[in-house]
Protein backbone atom coordinates (compact mmCIF):
# COMPACT_ATOMS: atom_id res chain seq x y z
CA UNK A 1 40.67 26.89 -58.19
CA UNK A 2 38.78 23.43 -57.93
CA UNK A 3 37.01 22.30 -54.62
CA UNK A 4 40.12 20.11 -53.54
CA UNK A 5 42.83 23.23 -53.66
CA UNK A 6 40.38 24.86 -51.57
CA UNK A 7 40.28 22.09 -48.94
CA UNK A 8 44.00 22.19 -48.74
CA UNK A 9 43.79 26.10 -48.37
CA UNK A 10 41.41 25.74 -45.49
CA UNK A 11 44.19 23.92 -43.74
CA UNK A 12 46.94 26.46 -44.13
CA UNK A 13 44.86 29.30 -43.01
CA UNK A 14 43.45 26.51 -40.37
CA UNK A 15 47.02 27.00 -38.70
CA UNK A 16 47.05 30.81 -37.58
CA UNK A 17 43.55 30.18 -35.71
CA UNK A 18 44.97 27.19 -34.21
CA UNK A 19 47.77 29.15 -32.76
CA UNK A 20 45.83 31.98 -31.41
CA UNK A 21 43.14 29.71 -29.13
CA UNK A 22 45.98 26.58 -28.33
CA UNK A 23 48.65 29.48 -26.90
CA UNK A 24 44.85 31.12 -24.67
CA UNK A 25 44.63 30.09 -21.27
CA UNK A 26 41.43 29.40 -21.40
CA UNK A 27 39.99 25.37 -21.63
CA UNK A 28 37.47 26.06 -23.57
CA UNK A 29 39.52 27.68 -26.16
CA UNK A 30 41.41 24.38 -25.99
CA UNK A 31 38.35 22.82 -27.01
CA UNK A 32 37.98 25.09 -30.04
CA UNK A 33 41.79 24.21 -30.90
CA UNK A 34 41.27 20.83 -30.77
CA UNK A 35 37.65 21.37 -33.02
CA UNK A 36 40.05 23.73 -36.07
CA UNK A 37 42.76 20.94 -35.88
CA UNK A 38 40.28 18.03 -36.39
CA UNK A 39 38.32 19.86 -38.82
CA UNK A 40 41.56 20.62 -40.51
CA UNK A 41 42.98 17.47 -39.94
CA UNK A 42 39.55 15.86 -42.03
CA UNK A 43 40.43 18.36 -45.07
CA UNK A 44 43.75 16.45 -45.50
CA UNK A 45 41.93 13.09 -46.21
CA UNK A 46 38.99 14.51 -47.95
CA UNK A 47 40.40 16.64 -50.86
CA UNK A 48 42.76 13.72 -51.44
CA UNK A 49 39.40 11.84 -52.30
CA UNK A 50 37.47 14.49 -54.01
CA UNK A 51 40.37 15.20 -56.42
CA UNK A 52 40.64 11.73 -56.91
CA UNK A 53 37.30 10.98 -57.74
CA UNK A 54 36.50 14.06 -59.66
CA UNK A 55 39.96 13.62 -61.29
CA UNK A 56 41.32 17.11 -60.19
CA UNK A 57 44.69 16.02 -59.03
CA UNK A 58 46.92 18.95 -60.17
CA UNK A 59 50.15 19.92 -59.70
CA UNK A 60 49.35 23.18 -57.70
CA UNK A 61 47.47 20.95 -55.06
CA UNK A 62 50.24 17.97 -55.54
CA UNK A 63 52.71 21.08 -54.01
CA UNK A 64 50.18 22.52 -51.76
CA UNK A 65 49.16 19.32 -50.05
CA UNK A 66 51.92 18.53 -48.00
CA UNK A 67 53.11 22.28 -46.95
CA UNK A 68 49.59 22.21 -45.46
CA UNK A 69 49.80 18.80 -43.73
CA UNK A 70 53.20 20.25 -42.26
CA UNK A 71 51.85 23.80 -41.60
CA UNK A 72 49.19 22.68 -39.64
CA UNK A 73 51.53 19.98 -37.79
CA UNK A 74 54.35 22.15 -37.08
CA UNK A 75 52.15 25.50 -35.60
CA UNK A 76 50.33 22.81 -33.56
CA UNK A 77 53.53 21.40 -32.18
CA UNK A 78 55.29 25.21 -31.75
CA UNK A 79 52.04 26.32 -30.02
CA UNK A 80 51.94 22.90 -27.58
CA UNK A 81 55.80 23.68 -26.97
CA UNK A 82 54.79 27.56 -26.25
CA UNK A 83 52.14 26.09 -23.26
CA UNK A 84 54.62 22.80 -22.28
CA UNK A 85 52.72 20.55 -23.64
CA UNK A 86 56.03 18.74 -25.48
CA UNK A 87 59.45 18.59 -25.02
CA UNK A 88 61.44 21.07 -27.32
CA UNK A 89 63.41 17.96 -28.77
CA UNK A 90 60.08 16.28 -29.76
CA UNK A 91 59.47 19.25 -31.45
CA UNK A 92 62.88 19.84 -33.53
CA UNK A 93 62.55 15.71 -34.40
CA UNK A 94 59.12 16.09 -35.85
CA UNK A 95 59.60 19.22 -37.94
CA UNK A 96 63.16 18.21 -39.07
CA UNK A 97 62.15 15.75 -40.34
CA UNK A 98 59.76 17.22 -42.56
CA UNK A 99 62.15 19.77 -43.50
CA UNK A 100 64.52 16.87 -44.54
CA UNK A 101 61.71 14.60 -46.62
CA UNK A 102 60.87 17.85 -48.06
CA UNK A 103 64.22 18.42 -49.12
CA UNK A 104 65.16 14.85 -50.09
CA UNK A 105 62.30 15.05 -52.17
CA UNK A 106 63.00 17.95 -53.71
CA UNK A 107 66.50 16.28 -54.74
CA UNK A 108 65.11 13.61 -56.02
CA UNK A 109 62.64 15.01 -58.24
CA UNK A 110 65.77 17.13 -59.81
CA UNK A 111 67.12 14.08 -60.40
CA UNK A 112 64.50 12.32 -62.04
CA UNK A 113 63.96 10.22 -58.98
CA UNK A 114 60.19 10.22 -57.95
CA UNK A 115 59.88 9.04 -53.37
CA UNK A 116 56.13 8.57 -53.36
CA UNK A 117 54.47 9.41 -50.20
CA UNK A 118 54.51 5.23 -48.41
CA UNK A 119 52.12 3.51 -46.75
CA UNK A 120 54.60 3.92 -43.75
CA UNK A 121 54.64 7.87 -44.27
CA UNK A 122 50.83 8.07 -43.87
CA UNK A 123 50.29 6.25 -41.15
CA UNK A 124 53.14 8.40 -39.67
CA UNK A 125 50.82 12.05 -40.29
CA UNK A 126 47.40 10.38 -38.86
CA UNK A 127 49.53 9.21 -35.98
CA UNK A 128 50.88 12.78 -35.66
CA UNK A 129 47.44 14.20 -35.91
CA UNK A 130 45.70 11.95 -33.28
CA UNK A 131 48.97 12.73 -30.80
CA UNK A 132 48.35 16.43 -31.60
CA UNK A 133 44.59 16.50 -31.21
CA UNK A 134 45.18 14.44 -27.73
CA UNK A 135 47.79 17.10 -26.91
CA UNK A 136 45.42 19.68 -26.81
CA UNK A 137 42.92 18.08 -25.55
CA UNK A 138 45.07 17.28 -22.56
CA UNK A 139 45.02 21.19 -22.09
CA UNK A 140 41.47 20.95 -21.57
CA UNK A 141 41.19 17.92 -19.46
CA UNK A 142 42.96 17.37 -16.56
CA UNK A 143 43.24 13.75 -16.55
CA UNK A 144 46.34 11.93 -15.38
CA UNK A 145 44.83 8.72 -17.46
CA UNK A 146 44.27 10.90 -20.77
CA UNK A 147 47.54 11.81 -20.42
CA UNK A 148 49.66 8.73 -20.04
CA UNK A 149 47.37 8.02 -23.16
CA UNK A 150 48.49 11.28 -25.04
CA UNK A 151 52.12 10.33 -24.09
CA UNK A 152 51.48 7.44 -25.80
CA UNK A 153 50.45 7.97 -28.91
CA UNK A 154 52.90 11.31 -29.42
CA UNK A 155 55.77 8.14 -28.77
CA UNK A 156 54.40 6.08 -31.30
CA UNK A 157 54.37 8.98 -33.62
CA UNK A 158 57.20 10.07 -32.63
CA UNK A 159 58.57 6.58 -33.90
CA UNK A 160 56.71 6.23 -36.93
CA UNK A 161 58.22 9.68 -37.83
CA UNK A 162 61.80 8.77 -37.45
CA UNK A 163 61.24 5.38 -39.19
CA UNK A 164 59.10 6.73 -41.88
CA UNK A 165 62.30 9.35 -42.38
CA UNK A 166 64.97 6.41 -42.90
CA UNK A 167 62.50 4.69 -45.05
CA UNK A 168 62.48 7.41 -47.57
CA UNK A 169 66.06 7.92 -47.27
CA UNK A 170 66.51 4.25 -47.98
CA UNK A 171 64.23 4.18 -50.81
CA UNK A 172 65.74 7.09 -52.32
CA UNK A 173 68.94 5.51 -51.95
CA UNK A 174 67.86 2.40 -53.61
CA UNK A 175 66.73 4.10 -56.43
CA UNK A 176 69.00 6.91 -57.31
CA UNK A 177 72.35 6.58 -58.99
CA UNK A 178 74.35 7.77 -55.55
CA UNK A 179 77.37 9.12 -58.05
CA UNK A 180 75.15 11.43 -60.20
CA UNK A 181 73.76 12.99 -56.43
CA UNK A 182 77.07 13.62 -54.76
CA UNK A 183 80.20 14.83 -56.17
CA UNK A 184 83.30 13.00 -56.54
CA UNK A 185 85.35 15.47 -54.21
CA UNK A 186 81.85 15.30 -51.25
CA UNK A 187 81.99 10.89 -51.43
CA UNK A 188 83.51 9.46 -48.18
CA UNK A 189 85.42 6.60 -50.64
């Protein structure tokens, strides 16, 4: 195990402590959320640049990556949902669409088709982690300003996620032969 697979490993094991001080009633606790996701949130960005820069890009952490990124999202956004924090629609948008990138992905690597991560898609999970860590802040702070600000930002994520989503879709799209994907007896024409 190299020093970047162990970042990404501090993320997924990040997410259970989130959960158990973000669902606590207490505000401090909300603090110490908000501290785990940031921290965690950091991990993301840095063993992206270690394994870069020591060239320890591997496949295990190429997998691993994202599952973390979307771990740590999606117990953040179950846990705000658990306390009303966000609407439960918010929440099924957001994680669906992981699911379905994930699986689209999936697909197209079967097919030979490689949907690199866009510039679009990244600015879509710091936009989700900001919204997040404001989220939980919120539960801390009692500040009707904070959280028209929170509201905010967890709409423009909220956009960026759907947009990112039909961007990947498109691309794939664009790139895959649509008759060796879909059967002749599944095509609408």
């Amino acid at each position: 195990m190299n020093l970047p697979i162990g970042l990404t490993l501090t993320r997924i094991i990040a997410a259970p402590l989130l959960i158990v001080f973000l669902i606590s009633s207490s505000r401090v606790h909300a603090l110490i959320a908000a501290a785990i996701f940031v921290a965690a949130s950091i991990t993301d960005w840095l063993d992206g640049v270690v394994a870069r820069r020591r060239n320890q890009v591997t496949t295990l952490g190429t997998l691993l990556d994202p599952i973390a990124d979307k771990l740590l999202v999606a117990a953040a956004l179950v846990s705000l949902l658990t306390i009303d924090k966000v609407a439960a629609w918010i929440v099924v948008v957001i994680i669906g669409r992981e699911l379905a990138v994930t699986g689209l992905r999936a697909v197209a690597a079967g097919v030979g088709v490689i949907v690199p991560a866009s510039r679009l898609a990244k600015w879509k999970t710091v936009s989700q982690f900001v919204a997040v860590t404001m989220l939980i802040l919120e539960k801390g702070l009692v500040s009707p300003t904070f959280h028209v600000g929170a509201t905010g930002v967890l709409w423009v994520a909220l956009a960026l996620t759907i947009v990112s989503a039909v961007d990947y879709f498109y691309r794939f799209f664009r790139k895959a032969d649509y008759r060796a994907i879909v059967p002749e007896e599944d095509r609408w024409s």
